[in-house]
C-alpha atoms as a PDB file:
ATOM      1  CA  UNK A   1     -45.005   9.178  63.783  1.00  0.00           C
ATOM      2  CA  UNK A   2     -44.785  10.144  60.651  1.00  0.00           C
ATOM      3  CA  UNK A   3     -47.721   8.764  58.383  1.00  0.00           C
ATOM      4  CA  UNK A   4     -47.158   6.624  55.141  1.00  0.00           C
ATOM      5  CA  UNK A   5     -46.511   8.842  51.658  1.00  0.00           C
ATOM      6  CA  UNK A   6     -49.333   7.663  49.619  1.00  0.00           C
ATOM      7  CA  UNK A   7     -48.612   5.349  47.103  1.00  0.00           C
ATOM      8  CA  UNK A   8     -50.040   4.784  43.654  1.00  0.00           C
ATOM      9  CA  UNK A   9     -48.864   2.022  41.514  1.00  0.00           C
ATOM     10  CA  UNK A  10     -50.552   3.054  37.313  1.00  0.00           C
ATOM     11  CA  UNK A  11     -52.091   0.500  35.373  1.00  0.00           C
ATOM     12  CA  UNK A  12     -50.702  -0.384  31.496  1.00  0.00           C
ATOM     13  CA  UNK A  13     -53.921   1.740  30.620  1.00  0.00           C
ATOM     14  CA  UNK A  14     -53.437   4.899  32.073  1.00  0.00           C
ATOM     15  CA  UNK A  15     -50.034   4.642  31.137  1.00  0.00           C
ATOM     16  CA  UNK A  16     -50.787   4.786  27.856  1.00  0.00           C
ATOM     17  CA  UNK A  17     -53.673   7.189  28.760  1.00  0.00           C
ATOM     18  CA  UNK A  18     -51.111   9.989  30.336  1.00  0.00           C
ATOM     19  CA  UNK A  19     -48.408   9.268  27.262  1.00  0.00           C
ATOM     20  CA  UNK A  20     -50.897  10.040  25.112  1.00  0.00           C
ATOM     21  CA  UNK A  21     -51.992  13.081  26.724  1.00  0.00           C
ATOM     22  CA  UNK A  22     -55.424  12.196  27.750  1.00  0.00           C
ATOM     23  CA  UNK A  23     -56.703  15.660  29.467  1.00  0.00           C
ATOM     24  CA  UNK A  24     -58.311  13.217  32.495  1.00  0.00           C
ATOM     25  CA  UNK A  25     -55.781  11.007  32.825  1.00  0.00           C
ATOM     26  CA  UNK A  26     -52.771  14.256  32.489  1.00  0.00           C
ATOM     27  CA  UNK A  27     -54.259  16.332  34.937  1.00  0.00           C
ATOM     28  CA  UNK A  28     -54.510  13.545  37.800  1.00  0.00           C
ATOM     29  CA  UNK A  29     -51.402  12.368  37.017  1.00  0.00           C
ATOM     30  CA  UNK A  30     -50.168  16.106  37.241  1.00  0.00           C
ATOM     31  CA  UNK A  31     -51.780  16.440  40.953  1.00  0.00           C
ATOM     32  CA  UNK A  32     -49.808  13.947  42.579  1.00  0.00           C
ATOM     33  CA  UNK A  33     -46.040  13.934  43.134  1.00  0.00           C
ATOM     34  CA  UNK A  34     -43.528  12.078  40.783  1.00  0.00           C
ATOM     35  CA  UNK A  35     -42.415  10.323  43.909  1.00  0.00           C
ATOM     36  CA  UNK A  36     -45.950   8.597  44.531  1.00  0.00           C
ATOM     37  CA  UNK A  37     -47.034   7.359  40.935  1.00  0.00           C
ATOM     38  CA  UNK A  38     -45.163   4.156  39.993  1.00  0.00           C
ATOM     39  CA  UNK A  39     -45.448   1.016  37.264  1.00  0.00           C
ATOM     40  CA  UNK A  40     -44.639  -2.437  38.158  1.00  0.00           C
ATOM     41  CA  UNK A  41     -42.411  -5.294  36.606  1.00  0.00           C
ATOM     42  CA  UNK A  42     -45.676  -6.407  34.854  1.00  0.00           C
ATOM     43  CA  UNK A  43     -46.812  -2.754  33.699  1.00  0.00           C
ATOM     44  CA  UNK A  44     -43.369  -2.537  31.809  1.00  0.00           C
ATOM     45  CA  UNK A  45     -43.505  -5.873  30.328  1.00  0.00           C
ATOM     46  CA  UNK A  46     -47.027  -4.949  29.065  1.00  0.00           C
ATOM     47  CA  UNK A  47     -45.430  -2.127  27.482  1.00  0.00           C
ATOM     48  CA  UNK A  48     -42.522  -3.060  26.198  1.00  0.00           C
ATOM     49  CA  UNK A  49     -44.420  -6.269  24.392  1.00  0.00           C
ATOM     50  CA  UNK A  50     -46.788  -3.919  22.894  1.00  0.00           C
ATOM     51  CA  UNK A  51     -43.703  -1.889  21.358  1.00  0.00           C
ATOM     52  CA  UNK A  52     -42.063  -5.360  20.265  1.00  0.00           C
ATOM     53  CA  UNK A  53     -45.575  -6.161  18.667  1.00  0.00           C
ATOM     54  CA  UNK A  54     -46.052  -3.386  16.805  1.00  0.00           C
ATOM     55  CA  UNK A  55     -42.565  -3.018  15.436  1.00  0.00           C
ATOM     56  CA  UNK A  56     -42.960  -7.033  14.307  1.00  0.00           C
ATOM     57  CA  UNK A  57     -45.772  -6.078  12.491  1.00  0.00           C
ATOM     58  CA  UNK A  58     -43.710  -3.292  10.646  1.00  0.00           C
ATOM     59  CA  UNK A  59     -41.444  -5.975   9.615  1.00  0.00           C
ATOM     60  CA  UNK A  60     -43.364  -8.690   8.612  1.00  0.00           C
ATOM     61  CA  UNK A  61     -45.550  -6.053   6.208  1.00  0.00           C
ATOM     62  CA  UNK A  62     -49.064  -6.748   8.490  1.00  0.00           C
ATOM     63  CA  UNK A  63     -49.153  -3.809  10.475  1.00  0.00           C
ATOM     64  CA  UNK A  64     -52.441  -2.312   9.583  1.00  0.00           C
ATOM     65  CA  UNK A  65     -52.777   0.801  11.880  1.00  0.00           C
ATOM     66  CA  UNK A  66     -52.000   4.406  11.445  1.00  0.00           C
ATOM     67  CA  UNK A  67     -48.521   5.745  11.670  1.00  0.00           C
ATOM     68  CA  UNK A  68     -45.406   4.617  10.485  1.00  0.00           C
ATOM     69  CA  UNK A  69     -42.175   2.654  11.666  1.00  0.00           C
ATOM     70  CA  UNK A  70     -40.191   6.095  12.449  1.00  0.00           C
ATOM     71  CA  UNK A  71     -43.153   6.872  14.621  1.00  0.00           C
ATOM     72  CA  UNK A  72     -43.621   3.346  16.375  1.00  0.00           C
ATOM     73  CA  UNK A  73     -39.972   3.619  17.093  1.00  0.00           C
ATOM     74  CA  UNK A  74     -40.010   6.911  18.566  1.00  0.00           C
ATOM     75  CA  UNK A  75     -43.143   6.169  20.235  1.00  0.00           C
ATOM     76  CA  UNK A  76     -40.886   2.962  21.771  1.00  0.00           C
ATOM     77  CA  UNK A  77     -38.110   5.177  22.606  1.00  0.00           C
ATOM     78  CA  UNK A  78     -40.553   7.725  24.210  1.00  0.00           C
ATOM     79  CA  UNK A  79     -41.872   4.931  26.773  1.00  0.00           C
ATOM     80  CA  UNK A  80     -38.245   3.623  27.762  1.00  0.00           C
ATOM     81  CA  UNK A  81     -37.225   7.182  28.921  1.00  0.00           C
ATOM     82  CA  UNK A  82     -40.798   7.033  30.907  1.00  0.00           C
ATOM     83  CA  UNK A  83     -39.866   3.707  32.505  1.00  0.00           C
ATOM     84  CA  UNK A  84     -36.648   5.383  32.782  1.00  0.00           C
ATOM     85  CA  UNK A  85     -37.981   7.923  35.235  1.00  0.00           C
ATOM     86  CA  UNK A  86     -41.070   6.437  36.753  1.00  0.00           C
ATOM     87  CA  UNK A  87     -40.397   4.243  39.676  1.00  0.00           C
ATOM     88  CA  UNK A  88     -41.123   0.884  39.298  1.00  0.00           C
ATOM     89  CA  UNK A  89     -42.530  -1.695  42.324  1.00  0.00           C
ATOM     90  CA  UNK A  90     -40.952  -4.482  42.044  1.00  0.00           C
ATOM     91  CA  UNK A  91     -42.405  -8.042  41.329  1.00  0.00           C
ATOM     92  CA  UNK A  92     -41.214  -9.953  44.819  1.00  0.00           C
ATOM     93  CA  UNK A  93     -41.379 -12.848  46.667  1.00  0.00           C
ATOM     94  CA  UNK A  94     -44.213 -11.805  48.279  1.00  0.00           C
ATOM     95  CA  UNK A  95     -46.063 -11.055  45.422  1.00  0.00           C
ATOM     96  CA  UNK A  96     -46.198 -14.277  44.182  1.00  0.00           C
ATOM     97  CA  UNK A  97     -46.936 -15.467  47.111  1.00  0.00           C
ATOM     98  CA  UNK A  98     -49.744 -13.005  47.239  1.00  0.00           C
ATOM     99  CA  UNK A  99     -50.798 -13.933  43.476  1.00  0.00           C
ATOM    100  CA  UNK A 100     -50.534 -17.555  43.812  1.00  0.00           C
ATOM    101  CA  UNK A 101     -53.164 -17.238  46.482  1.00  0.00           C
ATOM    102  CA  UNK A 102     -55.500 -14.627  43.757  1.00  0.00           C
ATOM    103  CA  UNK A 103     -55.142 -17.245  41.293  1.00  0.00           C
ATOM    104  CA  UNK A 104     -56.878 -19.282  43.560  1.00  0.00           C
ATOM    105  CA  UNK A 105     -59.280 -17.235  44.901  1.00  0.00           C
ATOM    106  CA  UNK A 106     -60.049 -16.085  40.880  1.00  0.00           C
ATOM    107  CA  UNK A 107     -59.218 -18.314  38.121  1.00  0.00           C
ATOM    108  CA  UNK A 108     -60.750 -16.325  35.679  1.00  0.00           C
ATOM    109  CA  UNK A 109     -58.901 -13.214  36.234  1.00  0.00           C
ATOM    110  CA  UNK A 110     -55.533 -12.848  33.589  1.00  0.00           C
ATOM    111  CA  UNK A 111     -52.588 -13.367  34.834  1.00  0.00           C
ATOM    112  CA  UNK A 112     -50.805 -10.101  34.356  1.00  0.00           C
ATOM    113  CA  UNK A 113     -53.699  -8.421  36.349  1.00  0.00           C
ATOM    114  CA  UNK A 114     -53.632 -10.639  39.169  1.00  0.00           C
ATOM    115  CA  UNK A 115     -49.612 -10.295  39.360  1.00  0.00           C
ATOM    116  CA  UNK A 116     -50.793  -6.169  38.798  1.00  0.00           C
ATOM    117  CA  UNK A 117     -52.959  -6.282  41.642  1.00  0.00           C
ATOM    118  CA  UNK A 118     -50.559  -8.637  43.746  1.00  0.00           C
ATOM    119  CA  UNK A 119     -47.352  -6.350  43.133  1.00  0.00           C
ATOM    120  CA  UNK A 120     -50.411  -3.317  44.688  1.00  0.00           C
ATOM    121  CA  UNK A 121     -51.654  -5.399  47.307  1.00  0.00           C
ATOM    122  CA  UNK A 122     -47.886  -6.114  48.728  1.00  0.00           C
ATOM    123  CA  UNK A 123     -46.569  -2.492  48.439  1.00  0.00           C
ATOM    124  CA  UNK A 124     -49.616  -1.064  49.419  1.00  0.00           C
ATOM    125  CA  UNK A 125     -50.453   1.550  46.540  1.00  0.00           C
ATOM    126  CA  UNK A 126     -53.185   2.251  45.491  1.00  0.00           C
ATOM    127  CA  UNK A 127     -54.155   0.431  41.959  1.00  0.00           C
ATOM    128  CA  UNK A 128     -55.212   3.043  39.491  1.00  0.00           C
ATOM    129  CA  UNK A 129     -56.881   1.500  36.665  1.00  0.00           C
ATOM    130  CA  UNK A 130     -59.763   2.543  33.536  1.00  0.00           C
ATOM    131  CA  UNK A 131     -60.241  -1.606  33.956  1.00  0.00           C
ATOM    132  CA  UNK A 132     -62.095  -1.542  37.455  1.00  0.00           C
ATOM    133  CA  UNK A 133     -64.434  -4.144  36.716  1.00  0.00           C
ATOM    134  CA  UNK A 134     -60.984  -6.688  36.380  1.00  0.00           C
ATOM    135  CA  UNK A 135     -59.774  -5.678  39.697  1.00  0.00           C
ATOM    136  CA  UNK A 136     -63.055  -4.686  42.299  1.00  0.00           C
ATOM    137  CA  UNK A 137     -63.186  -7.838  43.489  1.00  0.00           C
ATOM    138  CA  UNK A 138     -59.300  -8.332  44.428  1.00  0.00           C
ATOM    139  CA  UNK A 139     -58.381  -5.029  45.431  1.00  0.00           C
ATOM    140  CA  UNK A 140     -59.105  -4.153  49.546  1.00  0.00           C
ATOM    141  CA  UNK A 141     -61.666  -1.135  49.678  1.00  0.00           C
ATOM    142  CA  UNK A 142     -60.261   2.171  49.120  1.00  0.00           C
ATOM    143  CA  UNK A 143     -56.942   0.928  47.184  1.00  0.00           C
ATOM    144  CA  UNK A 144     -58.438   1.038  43.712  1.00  0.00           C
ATOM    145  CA  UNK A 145     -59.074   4.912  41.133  1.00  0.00           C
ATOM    146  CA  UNK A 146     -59.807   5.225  37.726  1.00  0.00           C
ATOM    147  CA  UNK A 147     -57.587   8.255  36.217  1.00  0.00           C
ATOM    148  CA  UNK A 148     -59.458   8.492  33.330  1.00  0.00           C
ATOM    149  CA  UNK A 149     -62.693   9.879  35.520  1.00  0.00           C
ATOM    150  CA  UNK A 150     -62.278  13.353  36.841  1.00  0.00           C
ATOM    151  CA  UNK A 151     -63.409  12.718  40.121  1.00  0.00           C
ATOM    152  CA  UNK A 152     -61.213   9.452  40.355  1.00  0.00           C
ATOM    153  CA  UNK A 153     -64.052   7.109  41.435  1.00  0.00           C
ATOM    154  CA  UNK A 154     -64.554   3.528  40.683  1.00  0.00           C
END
């Protein structure tokens, strides 16, 4: 029998971690296979309403950052050709079964990490994550990193 590829499903925060080019976060990304590291539903709805944020600001005259609109929109454009090529797990049936019964177990927790850590718990992947302290408590032992330590450990 052939044993289960290892799956890893990224967090919004190392995401944003690797497309920056953090060194941590680029060279684990770098030692696992393109075929293992995937975003969720929720991931790229994080993203994409960050890109729709900032750009909103741009118009409205409130953005306050550093950069300008050419940038945000390439930065935009950069991420779609990302979600473009990363896989994605999808948000199921069974994961909202599986976050309907977080919720319950842990009202406090947001609900775009518990549907995060549902969509892990139902594939199986491992949840990588800088936010550990959000997901310890949810996430069976041994199915939760944190890219943005060298050694991975949570």
């Amino acid at each position: 029998m052939t044993p289960k590829a290892l799956m890893l499903l990224v967090d919004t925060c190392i995401y944003y971690g690797y497309a920056n080019n953090d060194p941590v976060v680029v060279q684990n990304w770098n030692s696992f296979e393109a075929s293992q590291i995937n975003l969720c539903d929720t991931v790229v709805g994080e993203i994409l309403t960050d890109h729709v944020a900032t750009l909103a600001k741009f118009s409205s005259g409130t953005f306050k950052g550093k950069g300008t609109i050419v940038q945000a929109y390439g930065s935009m454009n950069a991420s779609l050709a990302d979600i473009n090529e990363i896989n994605c797990l999808q948000y199921t049936d069974a994961a909202h079964a599986e976050y309907q019964r977080l919720k319950k177990l842990h009202p406090g927790m947001s609900v775009n990490d518990c549907r995060i850590a549902a969509t892990a718990i139902v594939h199986s992947a491992i949840l990588v994550t800088e936010n550990v302290k959000h997901f310890r408590d949810v996430m069976p032992t041994g199915s939760l990193q944190d890219w943005t330590r060298p050694d991975r450990s949570v």
